[in-house]
N, C-alpha and C. Protein backbone atom coordinates (compact mmCIF):
# COMPACT_ATOMS: atom_id res chain seq x y z
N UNK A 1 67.06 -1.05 -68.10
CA UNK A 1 65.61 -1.18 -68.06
C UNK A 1 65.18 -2.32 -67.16
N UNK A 2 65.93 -3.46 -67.51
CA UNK A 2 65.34 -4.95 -66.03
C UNK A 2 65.89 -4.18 -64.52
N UNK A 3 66.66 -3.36 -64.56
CA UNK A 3 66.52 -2.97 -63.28
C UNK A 3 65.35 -2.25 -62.59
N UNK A 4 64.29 -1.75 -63.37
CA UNK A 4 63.29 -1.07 -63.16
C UNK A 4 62.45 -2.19 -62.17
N UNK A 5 62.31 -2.93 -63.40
CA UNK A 5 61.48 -4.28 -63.07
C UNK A 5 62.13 -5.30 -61.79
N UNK A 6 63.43 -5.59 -61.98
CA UNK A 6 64.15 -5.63 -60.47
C UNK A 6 63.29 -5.42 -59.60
N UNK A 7 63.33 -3.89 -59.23
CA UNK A 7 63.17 -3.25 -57.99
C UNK A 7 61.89 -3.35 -57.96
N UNK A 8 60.79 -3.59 -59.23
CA UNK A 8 59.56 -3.47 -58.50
C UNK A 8 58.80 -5.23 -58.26
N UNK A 9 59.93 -5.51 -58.60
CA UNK A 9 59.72 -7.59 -58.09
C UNK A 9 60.02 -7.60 -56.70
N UNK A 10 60.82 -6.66 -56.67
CA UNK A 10 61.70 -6.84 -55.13
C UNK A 10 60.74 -6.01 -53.82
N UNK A 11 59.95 -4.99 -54.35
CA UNK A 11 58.99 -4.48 -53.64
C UNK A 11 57.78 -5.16 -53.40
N UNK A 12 57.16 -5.92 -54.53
CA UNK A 12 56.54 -6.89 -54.26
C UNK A 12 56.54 -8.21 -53.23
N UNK A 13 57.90 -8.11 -53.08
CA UNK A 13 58.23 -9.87 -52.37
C UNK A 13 58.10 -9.10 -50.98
N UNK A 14 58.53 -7.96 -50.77
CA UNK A 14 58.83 -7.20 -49.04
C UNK A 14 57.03 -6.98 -49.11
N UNK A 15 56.16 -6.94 -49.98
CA UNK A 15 55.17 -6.60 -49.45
C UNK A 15 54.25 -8.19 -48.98
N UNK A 16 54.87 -9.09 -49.48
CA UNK A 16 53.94 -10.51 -49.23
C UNK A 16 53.48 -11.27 -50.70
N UNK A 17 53.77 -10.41 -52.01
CA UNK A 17 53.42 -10.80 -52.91
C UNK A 17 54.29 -11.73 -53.50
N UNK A 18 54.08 -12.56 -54.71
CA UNK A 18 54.49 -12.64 -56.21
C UNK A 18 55.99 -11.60 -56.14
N UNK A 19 56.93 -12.04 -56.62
CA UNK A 19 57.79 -11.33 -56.86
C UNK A 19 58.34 -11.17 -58.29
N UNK A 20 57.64 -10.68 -59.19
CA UNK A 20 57.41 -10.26 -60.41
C UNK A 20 57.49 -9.22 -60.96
N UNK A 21 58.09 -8.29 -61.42
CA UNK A 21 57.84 -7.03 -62.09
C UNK A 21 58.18 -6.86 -63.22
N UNK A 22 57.71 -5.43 -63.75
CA UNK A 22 57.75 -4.83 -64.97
C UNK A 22 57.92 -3.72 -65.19
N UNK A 23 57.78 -3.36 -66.44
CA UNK A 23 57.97 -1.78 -66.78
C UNK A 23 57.76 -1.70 -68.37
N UNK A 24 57.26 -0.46 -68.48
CA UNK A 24 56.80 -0.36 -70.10
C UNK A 24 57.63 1.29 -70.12
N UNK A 25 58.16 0.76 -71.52
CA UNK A 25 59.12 1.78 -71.58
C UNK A 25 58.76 2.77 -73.00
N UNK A 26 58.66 3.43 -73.05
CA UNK A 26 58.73 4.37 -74.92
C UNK A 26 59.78 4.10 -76.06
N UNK A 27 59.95 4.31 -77.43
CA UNK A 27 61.02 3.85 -77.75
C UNK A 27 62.16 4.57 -77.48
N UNK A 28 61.95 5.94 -76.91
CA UNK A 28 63.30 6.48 -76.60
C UNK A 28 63.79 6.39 -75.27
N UNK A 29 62.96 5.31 -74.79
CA UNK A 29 63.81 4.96 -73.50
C UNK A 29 63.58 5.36 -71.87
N UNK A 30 61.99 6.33 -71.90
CA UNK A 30 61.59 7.33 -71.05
C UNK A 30 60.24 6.07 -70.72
N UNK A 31 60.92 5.81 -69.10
CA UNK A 31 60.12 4.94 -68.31
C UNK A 31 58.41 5.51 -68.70
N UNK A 32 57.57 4.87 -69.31
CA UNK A 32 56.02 5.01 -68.86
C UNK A 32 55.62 4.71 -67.94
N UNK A 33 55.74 3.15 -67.12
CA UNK A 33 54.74 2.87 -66.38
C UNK A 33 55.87 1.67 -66.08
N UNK A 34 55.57 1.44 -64.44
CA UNK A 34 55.99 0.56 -63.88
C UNK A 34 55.06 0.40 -62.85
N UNK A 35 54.96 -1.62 -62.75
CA UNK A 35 54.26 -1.90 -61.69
C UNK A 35 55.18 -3.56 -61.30
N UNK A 36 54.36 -4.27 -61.00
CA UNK A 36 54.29 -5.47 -59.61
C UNK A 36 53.24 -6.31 -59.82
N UNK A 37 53.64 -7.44 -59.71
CA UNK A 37 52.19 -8.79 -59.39
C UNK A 37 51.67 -8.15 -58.08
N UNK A 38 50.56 -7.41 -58.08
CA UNK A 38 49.66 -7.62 -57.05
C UNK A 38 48.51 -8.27 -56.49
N UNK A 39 48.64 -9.59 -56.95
CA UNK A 39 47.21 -10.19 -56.64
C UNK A 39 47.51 -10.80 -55.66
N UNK A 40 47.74 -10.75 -54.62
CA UNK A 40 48.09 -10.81 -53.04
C UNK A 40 47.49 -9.65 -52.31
N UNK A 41 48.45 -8.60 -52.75
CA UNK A 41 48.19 -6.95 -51.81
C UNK A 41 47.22 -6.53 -52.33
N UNK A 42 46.84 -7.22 -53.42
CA UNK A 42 45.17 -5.88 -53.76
C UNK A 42 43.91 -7.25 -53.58
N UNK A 43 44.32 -8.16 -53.27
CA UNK A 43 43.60 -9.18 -53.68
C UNK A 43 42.50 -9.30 -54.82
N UNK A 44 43.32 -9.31 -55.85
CA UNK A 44 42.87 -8.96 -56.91
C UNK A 44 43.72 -9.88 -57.99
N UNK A 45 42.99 -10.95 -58.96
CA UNK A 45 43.55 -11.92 -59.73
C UNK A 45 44.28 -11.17 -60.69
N UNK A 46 43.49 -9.89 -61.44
CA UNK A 46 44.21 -9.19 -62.52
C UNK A 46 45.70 -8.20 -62.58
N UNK A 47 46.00 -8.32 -61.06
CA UNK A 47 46.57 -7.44 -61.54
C UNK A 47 48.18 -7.88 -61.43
N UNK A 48 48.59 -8.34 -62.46
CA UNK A 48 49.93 -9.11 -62.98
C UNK A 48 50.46 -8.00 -63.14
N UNK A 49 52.39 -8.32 -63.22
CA UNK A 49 53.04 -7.19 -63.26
C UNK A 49 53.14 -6.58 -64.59
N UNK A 50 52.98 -7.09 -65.60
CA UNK A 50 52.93 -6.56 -67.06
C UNK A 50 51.31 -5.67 -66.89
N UNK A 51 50.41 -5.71 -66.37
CA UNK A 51 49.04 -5.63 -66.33
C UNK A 51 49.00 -4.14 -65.43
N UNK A 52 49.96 -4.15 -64.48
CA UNK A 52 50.33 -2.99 -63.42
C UNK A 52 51.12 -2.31 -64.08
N UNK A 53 52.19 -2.17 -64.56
CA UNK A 53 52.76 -1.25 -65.39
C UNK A 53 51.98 -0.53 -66.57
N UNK A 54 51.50 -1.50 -67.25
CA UNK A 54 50.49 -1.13 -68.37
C UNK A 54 49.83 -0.05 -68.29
N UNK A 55 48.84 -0.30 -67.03
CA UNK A 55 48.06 0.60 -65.99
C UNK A 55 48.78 2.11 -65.69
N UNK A 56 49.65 1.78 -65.34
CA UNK A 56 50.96 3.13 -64.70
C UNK A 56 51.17 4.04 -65.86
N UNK A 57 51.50 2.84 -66.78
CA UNK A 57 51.51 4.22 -68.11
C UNK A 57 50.75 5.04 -68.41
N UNK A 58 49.03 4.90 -68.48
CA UNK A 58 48.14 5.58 -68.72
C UNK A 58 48.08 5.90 -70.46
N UNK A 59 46.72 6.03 -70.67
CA UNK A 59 46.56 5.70 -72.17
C UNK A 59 47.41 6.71 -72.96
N UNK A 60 48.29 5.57 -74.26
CA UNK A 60 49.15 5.91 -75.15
C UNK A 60 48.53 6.23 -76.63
N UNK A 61 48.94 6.89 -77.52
CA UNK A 61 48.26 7.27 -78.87
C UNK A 61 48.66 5.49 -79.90
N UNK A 62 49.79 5.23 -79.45
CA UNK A 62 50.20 4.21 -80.05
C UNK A 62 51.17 3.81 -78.99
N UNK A 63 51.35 1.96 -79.38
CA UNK A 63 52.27 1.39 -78.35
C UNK A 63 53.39 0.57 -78.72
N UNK A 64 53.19 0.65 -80.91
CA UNK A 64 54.36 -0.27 -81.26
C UNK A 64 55.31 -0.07 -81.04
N UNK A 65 55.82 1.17 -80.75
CA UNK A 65 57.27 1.56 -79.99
C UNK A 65 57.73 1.17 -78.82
N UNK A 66 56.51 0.73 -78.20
CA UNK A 66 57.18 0.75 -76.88
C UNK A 66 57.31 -0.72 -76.42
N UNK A 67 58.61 -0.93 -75.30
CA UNK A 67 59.31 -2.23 -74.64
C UNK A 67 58.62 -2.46 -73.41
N UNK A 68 58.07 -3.39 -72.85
CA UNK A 68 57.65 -4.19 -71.74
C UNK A 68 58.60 -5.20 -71.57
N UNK A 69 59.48 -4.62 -70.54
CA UNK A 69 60.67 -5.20 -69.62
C UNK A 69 59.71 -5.74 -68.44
N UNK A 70 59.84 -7.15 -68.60
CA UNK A 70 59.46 -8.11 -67.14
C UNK A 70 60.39 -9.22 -66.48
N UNK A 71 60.33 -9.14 -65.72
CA UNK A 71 61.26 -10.59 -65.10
C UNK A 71 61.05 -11.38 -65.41
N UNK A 72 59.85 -11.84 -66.07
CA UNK A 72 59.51 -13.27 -65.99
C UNK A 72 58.69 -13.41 -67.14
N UNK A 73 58.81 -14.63 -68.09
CA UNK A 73 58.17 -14.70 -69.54
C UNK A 73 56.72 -14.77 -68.79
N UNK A 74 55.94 -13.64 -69.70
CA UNK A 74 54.46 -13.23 -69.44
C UNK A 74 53.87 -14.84 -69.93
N UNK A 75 52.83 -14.68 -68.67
CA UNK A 75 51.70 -15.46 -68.99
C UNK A 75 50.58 -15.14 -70.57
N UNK A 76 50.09 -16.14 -70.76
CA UNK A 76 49.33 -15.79 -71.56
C UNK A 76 48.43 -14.67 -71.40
N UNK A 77 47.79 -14.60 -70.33
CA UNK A 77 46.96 -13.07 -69.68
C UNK A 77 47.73 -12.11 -70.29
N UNK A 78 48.84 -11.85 -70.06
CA UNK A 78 50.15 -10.66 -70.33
C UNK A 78 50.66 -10.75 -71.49
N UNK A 79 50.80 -12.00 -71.78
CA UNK A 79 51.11 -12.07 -73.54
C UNK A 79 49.71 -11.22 -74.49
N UNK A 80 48.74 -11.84 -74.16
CA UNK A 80 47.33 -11.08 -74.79
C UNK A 80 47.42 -9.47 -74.78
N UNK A 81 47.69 -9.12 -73.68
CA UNK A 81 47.93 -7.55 -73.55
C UNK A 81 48.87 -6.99 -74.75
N UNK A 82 50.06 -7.89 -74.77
CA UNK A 82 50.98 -7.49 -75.81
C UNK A 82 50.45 -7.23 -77.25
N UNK A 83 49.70 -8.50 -77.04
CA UNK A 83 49.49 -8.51 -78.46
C UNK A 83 48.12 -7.42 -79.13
N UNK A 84 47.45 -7.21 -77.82
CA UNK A 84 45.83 -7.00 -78.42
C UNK A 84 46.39 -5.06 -78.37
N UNK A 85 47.56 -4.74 -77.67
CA UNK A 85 48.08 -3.54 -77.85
C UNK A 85 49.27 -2.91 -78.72
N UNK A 86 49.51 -3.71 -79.44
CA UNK A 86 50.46 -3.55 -80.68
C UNK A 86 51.65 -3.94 -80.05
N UNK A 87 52.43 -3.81 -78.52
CA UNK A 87 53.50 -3.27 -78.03
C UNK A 87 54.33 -4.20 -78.86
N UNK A 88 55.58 -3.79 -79.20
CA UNK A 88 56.05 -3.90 -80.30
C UNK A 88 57.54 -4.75 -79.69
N UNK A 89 57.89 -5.12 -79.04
CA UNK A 89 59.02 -5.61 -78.08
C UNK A 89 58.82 -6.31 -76.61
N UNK A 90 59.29 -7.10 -76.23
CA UNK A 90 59.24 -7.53 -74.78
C UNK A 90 60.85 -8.00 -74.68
N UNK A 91 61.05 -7.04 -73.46
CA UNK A 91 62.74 -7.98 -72.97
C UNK A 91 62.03 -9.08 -71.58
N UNK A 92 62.57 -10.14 -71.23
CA UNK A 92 62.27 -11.00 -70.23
C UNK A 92 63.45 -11.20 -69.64
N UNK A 93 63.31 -11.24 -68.01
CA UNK A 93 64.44 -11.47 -67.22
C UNK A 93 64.57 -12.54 -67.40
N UNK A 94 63.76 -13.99 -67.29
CA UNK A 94 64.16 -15.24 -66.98
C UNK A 94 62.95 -16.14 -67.62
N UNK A 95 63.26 -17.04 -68.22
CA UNK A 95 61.96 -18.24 -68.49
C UNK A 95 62.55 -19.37 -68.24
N UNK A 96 63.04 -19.34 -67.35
CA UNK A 96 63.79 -20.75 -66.88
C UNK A 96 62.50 -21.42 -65.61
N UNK A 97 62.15 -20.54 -65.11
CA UNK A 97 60.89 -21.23 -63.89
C UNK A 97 59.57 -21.33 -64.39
N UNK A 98 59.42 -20.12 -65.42
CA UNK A 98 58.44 -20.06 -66.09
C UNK A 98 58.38 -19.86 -67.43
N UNK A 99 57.62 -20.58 -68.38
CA UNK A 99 58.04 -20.32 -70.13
C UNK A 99 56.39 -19.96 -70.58
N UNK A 100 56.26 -18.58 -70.36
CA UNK A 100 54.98 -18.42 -70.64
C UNK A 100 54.90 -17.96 -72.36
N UNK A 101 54.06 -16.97 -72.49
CA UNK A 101 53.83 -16.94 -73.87
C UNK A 101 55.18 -15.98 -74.83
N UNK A 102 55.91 -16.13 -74.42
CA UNK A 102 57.05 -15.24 -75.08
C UNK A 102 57.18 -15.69 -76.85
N UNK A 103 57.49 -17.54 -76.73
CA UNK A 103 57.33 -17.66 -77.85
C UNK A 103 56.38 -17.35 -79.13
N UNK A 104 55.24 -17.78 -78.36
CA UNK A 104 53.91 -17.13 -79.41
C UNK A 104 54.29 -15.75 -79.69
N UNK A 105 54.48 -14.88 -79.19
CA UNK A 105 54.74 -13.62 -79.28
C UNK A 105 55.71 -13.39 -80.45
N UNK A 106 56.71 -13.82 -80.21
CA UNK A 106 57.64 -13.77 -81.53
C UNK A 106 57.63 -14.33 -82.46
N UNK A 107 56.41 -15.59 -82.51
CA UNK A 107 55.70 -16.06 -83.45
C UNK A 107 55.10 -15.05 -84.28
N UNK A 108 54.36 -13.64 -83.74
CA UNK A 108 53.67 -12.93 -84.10
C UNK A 108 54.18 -11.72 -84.26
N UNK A 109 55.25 -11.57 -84.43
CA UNK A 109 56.16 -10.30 -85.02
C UNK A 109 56.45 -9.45 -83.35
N UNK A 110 56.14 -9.77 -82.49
CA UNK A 110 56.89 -9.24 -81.48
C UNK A 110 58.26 -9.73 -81.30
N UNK A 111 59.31 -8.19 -81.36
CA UNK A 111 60.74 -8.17 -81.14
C UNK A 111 61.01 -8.92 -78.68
N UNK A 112 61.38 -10.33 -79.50
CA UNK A 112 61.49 -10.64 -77.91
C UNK A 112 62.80 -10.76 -78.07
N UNK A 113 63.39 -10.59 -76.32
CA UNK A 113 64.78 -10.60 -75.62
C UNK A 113 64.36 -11.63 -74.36
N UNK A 114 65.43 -12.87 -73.93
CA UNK A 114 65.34 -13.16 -73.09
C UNK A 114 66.39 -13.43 -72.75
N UNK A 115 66.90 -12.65 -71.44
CA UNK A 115 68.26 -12.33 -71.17
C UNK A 115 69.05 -13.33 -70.11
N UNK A 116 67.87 -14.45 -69.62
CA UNK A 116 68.52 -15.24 -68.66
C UNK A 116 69.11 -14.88 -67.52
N UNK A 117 68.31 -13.55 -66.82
CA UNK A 117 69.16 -13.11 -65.83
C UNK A 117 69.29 -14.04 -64.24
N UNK A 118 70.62 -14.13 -64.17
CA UNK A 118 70.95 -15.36 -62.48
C UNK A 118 69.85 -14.25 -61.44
N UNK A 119 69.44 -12.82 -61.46
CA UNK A 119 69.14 -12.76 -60.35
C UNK A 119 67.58 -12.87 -60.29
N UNK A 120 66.91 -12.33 -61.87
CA UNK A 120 65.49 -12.80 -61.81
C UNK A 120 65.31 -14.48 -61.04
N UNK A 121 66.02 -15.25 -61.92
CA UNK A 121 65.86 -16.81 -61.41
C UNK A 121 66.34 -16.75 -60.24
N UNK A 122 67.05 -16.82 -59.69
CA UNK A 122 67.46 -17.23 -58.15
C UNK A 122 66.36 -16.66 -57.44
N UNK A 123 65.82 -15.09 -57.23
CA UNK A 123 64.63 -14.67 -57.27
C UNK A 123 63.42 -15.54 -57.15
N UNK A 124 63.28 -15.75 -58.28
CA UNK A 124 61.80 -16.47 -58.11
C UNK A 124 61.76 -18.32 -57.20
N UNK A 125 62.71 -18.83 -58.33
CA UNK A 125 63.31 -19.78 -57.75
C UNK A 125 62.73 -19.56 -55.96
N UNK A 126 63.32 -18.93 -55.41
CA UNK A 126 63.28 -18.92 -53.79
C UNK A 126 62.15 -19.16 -53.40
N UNK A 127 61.20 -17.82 -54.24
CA UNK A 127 60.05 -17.53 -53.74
C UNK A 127 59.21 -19.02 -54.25
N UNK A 128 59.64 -19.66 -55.00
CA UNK A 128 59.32 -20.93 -55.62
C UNK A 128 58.95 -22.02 -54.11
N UNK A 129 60.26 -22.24 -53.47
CA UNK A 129 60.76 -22.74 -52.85
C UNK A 129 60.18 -22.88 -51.61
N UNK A 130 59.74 -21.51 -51.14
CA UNK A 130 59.16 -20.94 -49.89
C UNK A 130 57.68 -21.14 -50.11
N UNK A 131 56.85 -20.67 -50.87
CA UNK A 131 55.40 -20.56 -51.34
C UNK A 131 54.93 -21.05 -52.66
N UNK A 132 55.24 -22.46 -52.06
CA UNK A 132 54.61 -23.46 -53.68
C UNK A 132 53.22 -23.28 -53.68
N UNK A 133 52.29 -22.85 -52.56
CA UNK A 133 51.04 -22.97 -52.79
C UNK A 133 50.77 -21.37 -53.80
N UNK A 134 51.49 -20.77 -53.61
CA UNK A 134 50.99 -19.11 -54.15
C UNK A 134 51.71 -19.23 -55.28
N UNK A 135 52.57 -20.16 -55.52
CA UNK A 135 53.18 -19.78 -56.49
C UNK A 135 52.10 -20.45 -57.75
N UNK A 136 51.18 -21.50 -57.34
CA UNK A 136 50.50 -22.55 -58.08
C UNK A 136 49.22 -21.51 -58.15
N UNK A 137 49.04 -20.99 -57.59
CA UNK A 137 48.02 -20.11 -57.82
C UNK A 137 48.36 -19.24 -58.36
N UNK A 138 49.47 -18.70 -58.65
CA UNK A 138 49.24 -17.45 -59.50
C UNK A 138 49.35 -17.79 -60.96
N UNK A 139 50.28 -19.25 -61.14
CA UNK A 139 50.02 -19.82 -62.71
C UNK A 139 49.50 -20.60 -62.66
N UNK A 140 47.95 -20.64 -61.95
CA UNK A 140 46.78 -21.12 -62.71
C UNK A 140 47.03 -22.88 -62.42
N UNK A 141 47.44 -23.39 -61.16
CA UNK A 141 48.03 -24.82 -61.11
C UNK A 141 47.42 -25.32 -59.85
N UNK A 142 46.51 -26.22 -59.74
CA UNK A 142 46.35 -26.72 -59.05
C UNK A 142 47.24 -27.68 -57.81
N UNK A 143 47.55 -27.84 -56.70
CA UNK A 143 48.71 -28.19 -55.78
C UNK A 143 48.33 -29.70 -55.82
């Protein structure tokens, strides 16, 4: 399933963006919706990669079943989504660059995974590295 989200972090970064992705999955495992941080390419603040997948899925009868696989521990924006939609799980590639709201989340009966993956981090890390100004803007940080 983080490979979903992989590839759509990795499409993001070739397009100029945030290299962030996601994917919302069902509980039996049948991809819903996958998206990308696009608030670069759409120039558009909302649309985070938990926020783009979400979107992709298109409206569900219920969502406690379902997993939101992201690279990167959701911001509070994306944590809210979780929560204000029942989704019932989040796996996270990495909260080593970023430690957004994962904890609250499992504070609140969401089943979290954070798998520490070397390639999410090295990943962002870079893009860290290269575009401190975009990177401060997309979590809300003044330079």
């Amino acid at each position: 399933m983080l490979a979903v989200a992989v590839a759509e972090a990795r499409a993001g970064l070739a397009e100029g963006g945030v290299p962030i992705g996601a994917a919302l999955f069902a509980k039996d495992g049948t991809l819903l919706g996958r998206g990308r941080n696009r608030r670069v390419q759409w120039d558009d603040p909302a649309i985070h990669a938990e926020t783009d997948a979400f979107r992709a899925a298109g409206r569900q009868r219920d969502y406690r079943g379902a997993v939101m696989v992201t690279t990167l521990s959701p911001c509070w924006y994306c944590s809210g989504l979780v929560r204000q939609f029942n989704i019932g799980a989040v796996i996270v590639g990495e909260a080593e660059n970023f430690h957004g709201g994962h904890d609250w989340l499992a504070e609140h009966g969401v089943s979290v995974t954070v798998l520490d993956d070397p390639d999410c981090t090295a990943m962002l890390r870079a893009f860290i590295e290269t575009s401190p100004s975009l990177w401060h803007e997309d979590i809300g940080v003044a330079d």
